[in-house]
N, C-alpha and C. Protein backbone atom coordinates (compact mmCIF):
# COMPACT_ATOMS: atom_id res chain seq x y z
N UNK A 1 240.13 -11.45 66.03
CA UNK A 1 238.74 -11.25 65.68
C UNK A 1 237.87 -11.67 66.87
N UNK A 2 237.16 -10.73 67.09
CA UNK A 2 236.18 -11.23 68.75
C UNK A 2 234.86 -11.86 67.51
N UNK A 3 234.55 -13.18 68.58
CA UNK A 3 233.72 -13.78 67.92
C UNK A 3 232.24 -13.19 68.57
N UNK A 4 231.21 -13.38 67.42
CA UNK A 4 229.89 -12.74 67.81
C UNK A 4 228.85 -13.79 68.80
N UNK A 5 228.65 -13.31 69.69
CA UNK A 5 227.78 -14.42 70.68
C UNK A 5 226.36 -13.92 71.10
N UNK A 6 225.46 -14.49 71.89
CA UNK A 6 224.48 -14.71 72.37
C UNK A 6 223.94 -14.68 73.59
N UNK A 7 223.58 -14.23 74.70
CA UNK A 7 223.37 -14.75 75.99
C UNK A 7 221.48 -15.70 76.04
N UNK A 8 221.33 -16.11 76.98
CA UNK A 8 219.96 -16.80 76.73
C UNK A 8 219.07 -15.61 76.95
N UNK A 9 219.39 -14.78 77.63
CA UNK A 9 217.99 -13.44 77.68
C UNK A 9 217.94 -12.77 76.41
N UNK A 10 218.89 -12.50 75.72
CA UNK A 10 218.55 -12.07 75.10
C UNK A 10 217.75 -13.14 73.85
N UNK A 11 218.07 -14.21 73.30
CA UNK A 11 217.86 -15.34 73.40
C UNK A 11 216.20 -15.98 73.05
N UNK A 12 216.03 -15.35 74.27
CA UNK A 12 214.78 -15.50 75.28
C UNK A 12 213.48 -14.65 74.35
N UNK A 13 214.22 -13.49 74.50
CA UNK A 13 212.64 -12.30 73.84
C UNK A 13 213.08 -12.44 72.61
N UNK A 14 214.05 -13.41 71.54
CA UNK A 14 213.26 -13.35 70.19
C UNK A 14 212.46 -14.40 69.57
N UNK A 15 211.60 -13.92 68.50
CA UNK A 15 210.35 -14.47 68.03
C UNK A 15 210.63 -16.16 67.58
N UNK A 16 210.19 -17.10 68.12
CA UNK A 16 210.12 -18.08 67.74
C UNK A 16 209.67 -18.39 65.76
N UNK A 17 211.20 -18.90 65.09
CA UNK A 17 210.86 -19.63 63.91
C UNK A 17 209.77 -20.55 64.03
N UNK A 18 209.27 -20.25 62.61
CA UNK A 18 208.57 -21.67 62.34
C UNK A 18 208.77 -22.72 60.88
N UNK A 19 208.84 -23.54 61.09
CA UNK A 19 208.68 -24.46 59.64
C UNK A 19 207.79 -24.30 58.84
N UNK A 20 207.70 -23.67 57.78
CA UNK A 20 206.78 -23.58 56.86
C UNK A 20 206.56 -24.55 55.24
N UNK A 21 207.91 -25.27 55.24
CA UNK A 21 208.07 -25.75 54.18
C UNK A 21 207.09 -27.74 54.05
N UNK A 22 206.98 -28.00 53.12
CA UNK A 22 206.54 -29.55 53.09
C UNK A 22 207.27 -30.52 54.11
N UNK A 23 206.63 -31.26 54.95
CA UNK A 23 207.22 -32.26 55.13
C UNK A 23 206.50 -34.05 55.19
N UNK A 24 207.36 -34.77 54.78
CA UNK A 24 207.48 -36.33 54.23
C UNK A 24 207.49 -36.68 55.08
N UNK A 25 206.56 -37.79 55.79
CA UNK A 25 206.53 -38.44 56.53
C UNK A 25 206.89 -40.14 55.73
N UNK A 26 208.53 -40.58 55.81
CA UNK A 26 208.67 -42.10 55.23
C UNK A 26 209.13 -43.24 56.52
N UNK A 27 207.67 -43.40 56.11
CA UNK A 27 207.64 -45.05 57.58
C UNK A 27 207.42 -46.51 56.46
N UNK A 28 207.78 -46.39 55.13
CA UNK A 28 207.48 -47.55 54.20
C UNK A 28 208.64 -47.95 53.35
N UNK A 29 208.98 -48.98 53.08
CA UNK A 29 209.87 -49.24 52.26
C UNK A 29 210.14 -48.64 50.54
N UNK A 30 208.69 -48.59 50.63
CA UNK A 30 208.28 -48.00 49.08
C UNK A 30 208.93 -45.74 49.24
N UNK A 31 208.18 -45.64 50.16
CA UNK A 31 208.24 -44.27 50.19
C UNK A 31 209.48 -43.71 50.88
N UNK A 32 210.41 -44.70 51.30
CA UNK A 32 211.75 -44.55 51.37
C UNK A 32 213.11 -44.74 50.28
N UNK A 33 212.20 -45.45 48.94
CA UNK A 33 213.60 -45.70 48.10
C UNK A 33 212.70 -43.79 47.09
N UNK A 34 211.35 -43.33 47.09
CA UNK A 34 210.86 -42.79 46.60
C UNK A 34 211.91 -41.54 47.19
N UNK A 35 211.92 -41.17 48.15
CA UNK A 35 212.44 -40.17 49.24
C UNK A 35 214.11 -40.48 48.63
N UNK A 36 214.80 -41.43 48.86
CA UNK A 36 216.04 -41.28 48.29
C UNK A 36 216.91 -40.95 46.86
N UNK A 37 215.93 -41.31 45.70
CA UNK A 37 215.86 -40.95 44.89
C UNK A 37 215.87 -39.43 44.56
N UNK A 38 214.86 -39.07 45.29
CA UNK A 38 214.76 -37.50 44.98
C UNK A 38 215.93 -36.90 45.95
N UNK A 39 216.32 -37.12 47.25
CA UNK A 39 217.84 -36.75 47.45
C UNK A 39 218.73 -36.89 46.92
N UNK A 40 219.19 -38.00 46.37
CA UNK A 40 220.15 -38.11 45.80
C UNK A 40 220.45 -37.25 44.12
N UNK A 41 219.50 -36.68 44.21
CA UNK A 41 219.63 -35.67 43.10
C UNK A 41 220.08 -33.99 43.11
N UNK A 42 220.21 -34.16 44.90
CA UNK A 42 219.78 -32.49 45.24
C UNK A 42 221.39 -32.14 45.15
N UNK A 43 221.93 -31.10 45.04
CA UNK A 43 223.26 -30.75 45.56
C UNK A 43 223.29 -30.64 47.30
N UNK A 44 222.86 -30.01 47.48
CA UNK A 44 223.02 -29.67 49.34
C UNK A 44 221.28 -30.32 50.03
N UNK A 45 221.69 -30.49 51.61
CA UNK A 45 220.66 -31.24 51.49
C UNK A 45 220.90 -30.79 53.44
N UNK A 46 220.53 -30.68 54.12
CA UNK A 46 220.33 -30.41 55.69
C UNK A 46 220.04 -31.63 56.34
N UNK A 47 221.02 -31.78 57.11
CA UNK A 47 220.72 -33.13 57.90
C UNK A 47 220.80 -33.02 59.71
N UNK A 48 219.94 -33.96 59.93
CA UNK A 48 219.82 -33.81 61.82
C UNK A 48 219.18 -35.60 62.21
N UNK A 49 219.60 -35.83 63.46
CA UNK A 49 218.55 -37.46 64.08
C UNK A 49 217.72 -36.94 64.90
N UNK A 50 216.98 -37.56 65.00
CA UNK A 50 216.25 -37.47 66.83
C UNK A 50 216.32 -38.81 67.27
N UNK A 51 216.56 -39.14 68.12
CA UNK A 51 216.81 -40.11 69.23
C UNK A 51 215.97 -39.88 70.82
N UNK A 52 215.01 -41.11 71.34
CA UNK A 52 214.07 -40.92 72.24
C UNK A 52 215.09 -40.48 73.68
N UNK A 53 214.92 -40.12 74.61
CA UNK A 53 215.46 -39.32 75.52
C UNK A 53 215.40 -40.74 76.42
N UNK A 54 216.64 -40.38 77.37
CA UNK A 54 216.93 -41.35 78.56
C UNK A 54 216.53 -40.71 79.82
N UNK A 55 215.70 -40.95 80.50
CA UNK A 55 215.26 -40.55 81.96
C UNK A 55 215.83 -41.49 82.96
N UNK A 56 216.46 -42.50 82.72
CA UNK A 56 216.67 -43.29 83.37
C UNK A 56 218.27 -43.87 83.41
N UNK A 57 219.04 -44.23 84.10
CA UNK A 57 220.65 -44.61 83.86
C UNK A 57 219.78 -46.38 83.50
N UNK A 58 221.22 -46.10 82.75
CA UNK A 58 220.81 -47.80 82.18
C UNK A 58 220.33 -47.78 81.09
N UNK A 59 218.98 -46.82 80.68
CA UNK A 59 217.83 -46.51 79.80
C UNK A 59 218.89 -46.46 78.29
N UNK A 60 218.93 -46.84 76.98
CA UNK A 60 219.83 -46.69 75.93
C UNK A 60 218.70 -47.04 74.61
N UNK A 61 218.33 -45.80 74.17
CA UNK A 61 217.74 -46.36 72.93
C UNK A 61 218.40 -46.01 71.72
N UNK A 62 218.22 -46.48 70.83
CA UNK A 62 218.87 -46.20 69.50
C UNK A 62 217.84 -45.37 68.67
N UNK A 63 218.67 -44.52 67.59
CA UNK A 63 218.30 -43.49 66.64
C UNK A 63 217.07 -43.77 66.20
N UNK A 64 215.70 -42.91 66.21
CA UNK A 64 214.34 -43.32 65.97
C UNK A 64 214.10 -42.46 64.83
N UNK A 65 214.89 -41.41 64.28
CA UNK A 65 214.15 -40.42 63.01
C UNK A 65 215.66 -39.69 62.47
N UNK A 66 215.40 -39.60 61.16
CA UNK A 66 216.78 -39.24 60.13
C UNK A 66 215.59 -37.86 59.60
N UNK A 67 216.47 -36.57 59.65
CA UNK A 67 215.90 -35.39 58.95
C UNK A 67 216.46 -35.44 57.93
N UNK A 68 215.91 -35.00 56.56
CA UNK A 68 216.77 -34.26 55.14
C UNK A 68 215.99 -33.91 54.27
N UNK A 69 217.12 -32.26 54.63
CA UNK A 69 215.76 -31.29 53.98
C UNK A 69 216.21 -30.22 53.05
N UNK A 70 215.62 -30.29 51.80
CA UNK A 70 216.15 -29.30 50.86
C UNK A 70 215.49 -28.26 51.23
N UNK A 71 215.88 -27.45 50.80
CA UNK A 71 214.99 -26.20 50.58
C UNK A 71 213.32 -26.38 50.62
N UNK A 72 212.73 -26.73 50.08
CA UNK A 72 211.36 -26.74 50.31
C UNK A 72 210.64 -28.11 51.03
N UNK A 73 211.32 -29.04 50.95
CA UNK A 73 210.76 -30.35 51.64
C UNK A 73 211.56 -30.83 52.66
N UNK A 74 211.22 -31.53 53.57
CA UNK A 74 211.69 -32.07 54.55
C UNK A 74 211.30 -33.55 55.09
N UNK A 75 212.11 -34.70 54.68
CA UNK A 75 212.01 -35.90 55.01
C UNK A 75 212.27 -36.09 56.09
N UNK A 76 211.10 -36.70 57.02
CA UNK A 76 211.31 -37.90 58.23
C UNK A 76 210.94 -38.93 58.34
N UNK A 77 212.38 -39.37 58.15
CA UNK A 77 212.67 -41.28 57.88
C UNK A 77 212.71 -41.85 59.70
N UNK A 78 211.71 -42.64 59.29
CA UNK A 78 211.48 -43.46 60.46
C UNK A 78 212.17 -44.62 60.95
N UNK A 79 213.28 -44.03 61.45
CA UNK A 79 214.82 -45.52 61.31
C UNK A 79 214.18 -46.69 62.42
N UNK A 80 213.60 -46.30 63.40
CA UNK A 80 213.16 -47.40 64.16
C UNK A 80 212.23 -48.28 63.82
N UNK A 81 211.59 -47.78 62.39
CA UNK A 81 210.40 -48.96 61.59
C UNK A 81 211.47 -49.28 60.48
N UNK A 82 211.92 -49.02 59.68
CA UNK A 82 213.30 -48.87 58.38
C UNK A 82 214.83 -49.19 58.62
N UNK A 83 215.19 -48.98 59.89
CA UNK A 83 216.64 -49.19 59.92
C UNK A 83 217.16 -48.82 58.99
N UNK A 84 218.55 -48.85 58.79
CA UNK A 84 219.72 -48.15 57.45
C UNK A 84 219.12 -48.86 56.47
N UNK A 85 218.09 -48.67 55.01
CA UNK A 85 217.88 -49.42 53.95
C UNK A 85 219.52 -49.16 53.24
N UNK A 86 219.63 -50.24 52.05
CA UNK A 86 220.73 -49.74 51.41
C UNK A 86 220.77 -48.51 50.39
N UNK A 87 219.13 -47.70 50.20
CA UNK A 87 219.25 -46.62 49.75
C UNK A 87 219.88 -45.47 50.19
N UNK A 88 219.17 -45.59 52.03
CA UNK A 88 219.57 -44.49 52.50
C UNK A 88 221.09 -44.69 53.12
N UNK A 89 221.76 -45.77 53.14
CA UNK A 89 223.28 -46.20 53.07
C UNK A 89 224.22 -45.43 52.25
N UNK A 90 223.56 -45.75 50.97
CA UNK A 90 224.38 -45.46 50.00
C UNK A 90 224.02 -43.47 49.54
N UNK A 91 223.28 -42.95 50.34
CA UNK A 91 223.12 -41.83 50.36
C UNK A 91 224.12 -40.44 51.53
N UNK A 92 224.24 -41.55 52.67
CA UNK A 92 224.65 -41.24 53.63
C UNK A 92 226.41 -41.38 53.35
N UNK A 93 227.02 -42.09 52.54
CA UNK A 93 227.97 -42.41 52.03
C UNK A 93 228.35 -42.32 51.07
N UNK A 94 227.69 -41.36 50.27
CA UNK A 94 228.03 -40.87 49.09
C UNK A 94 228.32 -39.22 49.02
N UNK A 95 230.04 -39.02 48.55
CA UNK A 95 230.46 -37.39 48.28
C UNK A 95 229.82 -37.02 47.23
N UNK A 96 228.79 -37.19 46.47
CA UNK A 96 227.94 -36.74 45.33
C UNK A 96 226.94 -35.49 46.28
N UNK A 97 226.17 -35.75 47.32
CA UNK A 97 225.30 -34.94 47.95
C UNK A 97 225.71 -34.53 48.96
N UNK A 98 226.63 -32.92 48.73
CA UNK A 98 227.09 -32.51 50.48
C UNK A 98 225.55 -32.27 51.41
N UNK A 99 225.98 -32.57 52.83
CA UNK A 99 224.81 -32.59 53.74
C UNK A 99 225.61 -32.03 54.73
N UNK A 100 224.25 -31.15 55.45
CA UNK A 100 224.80 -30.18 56.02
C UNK A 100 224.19 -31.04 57.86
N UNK A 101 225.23 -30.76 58.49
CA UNK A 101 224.33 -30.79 59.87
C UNK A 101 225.46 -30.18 61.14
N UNK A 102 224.94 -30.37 62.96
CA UNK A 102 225.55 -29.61 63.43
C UNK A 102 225.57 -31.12 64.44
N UNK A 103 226.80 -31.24 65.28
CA UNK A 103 227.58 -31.92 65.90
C UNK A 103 226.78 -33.53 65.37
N UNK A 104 227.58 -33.48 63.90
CA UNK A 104 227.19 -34.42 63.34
C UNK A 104 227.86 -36.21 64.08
N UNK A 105 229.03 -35.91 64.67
CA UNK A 105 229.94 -36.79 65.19
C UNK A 105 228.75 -37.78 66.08
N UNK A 106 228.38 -36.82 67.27
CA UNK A 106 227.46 -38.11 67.99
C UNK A 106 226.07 -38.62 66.86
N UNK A 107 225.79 -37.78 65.63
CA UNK A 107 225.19 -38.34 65.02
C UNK A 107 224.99 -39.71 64.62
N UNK A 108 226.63 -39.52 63.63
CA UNK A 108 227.07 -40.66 63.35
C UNK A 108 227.28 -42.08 64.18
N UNK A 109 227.93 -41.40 65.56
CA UNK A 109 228.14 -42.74 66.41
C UNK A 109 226.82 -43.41 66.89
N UNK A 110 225.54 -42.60 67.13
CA UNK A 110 224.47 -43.18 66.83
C UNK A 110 223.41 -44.46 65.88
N UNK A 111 224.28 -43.51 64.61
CA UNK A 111 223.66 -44.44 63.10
C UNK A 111 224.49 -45.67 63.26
N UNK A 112 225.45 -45.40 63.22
CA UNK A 112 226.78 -46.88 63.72
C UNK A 112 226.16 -47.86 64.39
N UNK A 113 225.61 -47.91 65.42
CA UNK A 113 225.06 -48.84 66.40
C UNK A 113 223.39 -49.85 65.41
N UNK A 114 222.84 -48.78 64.41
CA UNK A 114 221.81 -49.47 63.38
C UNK A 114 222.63 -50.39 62.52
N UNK A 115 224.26 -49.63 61.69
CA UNK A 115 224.36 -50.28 60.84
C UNK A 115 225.41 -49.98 60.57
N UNK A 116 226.64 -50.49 60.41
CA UNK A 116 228.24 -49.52 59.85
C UNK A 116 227.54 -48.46 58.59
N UNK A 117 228.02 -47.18 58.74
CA UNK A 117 228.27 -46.43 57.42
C UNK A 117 229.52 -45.74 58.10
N UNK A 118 229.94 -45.41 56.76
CA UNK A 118 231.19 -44.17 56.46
C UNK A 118 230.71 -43.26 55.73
N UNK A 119 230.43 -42.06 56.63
CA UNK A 119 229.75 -40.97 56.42
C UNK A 119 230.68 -40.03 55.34
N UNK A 120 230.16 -39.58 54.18
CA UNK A 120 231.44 -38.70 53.05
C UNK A 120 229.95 -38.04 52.54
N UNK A 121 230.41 -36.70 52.51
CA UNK A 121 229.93 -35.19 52.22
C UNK A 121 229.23 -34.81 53.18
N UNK A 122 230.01 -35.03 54.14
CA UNK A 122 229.17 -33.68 55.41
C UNK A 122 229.82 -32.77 55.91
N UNK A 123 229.31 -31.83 56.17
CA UNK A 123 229.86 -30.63 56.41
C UNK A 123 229.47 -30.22 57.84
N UNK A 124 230.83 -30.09 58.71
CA UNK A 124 230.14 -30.18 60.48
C UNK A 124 229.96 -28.19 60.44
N UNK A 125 228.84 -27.46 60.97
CA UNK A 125 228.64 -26.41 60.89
C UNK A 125 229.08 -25.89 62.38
N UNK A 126 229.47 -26.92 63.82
CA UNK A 126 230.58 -26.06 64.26
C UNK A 126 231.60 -25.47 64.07
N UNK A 127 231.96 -26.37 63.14
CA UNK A 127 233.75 -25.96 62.85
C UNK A 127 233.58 -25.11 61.88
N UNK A 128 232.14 -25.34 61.11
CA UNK A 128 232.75 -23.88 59.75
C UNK A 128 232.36 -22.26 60.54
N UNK A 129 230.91 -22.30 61.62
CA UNK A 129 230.85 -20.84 61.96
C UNK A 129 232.15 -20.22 62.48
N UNK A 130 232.78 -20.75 63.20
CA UNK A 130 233.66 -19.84 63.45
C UNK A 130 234.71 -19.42 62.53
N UNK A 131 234.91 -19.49 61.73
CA UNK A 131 235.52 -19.15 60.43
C UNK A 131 234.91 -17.69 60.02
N UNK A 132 233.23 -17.76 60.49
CA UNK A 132 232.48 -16.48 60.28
C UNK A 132 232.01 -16.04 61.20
N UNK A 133 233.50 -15.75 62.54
CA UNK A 133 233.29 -14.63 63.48
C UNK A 133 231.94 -14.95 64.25
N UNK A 134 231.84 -16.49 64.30
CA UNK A 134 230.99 -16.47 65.31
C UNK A 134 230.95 -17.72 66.65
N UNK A 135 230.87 -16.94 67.74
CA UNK A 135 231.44 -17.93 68.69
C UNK A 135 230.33 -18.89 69.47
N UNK A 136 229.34 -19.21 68.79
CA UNK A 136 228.39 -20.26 69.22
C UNK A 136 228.44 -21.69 68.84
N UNK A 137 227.89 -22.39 69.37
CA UNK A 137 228.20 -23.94 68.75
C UNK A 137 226.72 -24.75 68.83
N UNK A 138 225.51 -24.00 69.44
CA UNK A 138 224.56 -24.65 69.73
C UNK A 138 223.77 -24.09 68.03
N UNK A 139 223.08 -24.80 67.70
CA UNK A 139 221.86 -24.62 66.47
C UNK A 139 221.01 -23.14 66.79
N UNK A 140 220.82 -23.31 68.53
CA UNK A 140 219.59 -22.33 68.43
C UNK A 140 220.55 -21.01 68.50
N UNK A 141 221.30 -21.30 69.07
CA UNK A 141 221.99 -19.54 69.23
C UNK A 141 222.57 -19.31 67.58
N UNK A 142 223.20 -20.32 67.06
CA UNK A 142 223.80 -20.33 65.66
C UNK A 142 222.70 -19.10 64.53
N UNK A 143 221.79 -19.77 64.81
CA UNK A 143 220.38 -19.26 63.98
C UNK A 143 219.76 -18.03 64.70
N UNK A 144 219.66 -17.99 65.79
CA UNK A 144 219.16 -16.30 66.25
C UNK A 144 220.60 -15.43 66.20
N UNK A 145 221.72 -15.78 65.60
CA UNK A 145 222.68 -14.65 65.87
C UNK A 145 222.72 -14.76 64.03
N UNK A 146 222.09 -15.42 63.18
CA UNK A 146 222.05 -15.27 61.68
C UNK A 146 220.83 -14.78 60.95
N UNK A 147 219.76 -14.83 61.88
CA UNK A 147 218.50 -14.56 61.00
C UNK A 147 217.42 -14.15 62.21
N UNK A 148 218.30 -13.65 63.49
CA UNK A 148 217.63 -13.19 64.68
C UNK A 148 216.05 -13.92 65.14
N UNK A 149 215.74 -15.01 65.12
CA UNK A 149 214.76 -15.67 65.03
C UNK A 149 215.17 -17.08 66.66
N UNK A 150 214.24 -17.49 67.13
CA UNK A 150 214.88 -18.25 67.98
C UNK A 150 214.10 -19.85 67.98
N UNK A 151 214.80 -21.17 67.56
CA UNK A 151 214.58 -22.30 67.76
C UNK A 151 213.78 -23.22 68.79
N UNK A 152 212.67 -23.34 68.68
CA UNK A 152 212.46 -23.79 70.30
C UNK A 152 212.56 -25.27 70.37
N UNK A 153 213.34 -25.39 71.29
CA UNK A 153 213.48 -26.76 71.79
C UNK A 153 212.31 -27.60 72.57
N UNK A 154 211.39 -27.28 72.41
CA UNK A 154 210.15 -28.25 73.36
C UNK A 154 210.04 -29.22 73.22
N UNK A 155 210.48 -29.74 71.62
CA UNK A 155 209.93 -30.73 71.32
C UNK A 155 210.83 -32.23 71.78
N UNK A 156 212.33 -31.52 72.04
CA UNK A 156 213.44 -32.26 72.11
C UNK A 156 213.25 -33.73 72.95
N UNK A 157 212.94 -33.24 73.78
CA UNK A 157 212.92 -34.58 74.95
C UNK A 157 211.25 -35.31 74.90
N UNK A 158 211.00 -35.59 73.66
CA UNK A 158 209.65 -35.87 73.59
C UNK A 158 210.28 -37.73 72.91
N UNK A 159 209.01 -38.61 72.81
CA UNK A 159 209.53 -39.56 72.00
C UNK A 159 209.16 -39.85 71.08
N UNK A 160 210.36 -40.05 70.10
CA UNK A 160 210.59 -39.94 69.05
C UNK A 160 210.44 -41.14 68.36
N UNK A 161 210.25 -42.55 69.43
CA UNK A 161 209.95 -44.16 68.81
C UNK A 161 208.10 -44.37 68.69
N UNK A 162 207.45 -42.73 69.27
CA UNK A 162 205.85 -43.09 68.92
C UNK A 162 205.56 -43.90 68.30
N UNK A 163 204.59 -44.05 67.81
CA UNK A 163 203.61 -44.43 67.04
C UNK A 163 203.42 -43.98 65.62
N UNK A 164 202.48 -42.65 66.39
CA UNK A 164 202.44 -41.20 65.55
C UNK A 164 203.36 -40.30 66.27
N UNK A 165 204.11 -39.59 65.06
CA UNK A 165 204.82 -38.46 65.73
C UNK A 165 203.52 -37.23 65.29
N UNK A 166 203.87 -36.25 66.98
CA UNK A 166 202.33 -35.58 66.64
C UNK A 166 203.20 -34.24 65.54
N UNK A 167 202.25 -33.09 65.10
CA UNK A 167 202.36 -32.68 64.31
C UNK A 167 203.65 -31.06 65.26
N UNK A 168 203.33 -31.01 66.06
CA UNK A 168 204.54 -30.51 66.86
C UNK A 168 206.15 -30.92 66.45
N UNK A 169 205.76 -32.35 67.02
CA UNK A 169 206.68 -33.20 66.91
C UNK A 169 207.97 -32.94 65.87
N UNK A 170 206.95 -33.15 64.45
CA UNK A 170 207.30 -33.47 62.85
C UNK A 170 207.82 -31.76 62.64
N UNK A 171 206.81 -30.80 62.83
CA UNK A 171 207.60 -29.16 62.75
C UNK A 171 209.16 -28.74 63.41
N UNK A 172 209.37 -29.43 64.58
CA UNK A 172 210.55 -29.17 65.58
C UNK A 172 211.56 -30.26 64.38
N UNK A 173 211.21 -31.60 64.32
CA UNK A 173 212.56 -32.42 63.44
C UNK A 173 213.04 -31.64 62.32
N UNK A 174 212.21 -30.80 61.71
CA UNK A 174 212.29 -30.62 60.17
C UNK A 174 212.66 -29.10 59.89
N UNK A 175 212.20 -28.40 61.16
CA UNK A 175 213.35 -27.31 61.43
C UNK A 175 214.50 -27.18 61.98
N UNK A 176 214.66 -28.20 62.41
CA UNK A 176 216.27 -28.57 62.56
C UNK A 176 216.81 -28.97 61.60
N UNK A 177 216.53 -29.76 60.86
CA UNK A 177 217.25 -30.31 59.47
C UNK A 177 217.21 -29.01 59.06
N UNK A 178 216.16 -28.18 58.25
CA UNK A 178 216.04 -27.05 57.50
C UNK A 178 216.86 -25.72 57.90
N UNK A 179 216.90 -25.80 59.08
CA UNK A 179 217.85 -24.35 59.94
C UNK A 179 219.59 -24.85 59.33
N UNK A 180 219.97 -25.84 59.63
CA UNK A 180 221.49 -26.39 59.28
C UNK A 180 221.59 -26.10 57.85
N UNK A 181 220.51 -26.06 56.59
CA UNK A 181 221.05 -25.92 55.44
C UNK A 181 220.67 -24.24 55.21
N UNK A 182 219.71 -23.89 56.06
CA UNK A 182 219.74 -22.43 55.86
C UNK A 182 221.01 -21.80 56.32
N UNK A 183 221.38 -22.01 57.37
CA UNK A 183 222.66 -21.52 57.98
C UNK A 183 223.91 -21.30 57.24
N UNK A 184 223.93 -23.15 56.75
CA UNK A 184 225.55 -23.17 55.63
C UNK A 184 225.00 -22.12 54.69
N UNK A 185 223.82 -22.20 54.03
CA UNK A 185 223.67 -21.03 52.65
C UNK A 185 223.44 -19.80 52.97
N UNK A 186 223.79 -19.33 54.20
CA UNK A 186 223.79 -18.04 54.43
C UNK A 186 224.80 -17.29 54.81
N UNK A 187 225.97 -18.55 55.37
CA UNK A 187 227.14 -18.34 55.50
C UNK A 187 228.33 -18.49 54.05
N UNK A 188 227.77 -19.32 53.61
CA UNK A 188 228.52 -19.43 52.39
C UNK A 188 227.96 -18.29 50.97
N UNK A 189 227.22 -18.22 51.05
CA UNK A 189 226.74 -16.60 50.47
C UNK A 189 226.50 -15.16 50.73
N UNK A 190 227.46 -15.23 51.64
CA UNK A 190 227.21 -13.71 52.15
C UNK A 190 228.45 -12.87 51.28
């Protein structure tokens, strides 16, 4: 089976997605057990970090924002004000809510360094596309070769330990979470 791929030109000339759905901004203890609650109810749920960028050797910061996003809402948990609460512990470690995300591994080894978890119901979406004839591994090509639309990365190397995250910012986290659960449900329902 030849797997289906991407080059960046082509890449290039399609129409930038946008996030259209709600998103949660939880920087409070209160509006973080509020936020887990209502996950922990969802069946599938889209997951992604952002972590502030290293310009510098030496430079090492730890995980600053947790995405998870159902279908219409999209939580960003502010781990660098919150750290692992034991809500979102016991969320992250629980096979009750599969969560979807893409090279979840350095995710995890990330969250590790806040707090031990043992991550159970995630679903890594490199390893399942190619199962569906498709030979990409990055998010943005994943999603313009499924719904011809293209991801923009601008926001990536921005920082993510702000203050305020600006409203750019919060659209780029939460379409990443949201693209990973669109993806699995488009692959798993076709």
């Amino acid at each position: 089976m030849e797997l289906k791929t991407i080059d960046k030109a082509a890449l290039a000339e399609l129409d930038c997605e946008r996030y259209t759905g709600r998103i949660e901004m939880v920087q409070t203890p209160a509006a973080a057990v509020k936020a887990m609650r209502y996950l922990m109810d969802q069946p599938i749920v889209g997951f992604d970090t952002e972590t502030r960028p290293n310009f510098r050797k030496g430079d090492n910061h730890k995980v600053a924002l947790m995405q998870l996003s159902t279908p219409d809402i999209c939580f960003l948990i502010r781990l660098n004000r919150l750290g692992i609460f034991p809500e979102l512990k016991e969320f992250l470690e629980s096979p009750k809510v599969t969560k979807i995300g893409l090279s979840t591994k350095d995710d995890f080894h990330m969250l590790n360094s806040l707090a031990p978890i043992e991550p159970r119901g995630f679903i890594e979406l490199q390893s399942l596309v190619k199962d569906y004839g498709i030979g990409e591994a990055s998010l943005t090509k994943v999603y313009a070769l499924l719904f011809g639309k293209r991801i923009s990365k601008g926001q990536r190397l921005t920082n993510w330990e702000a203050v305020e995250l600006t409203p750019a910012q919060q659209h780029y986290a939460a379409l990443d979470a949201y693209a990973c659960l669109r993806i699995y449900n488009q692959l798993v329902n076709r």
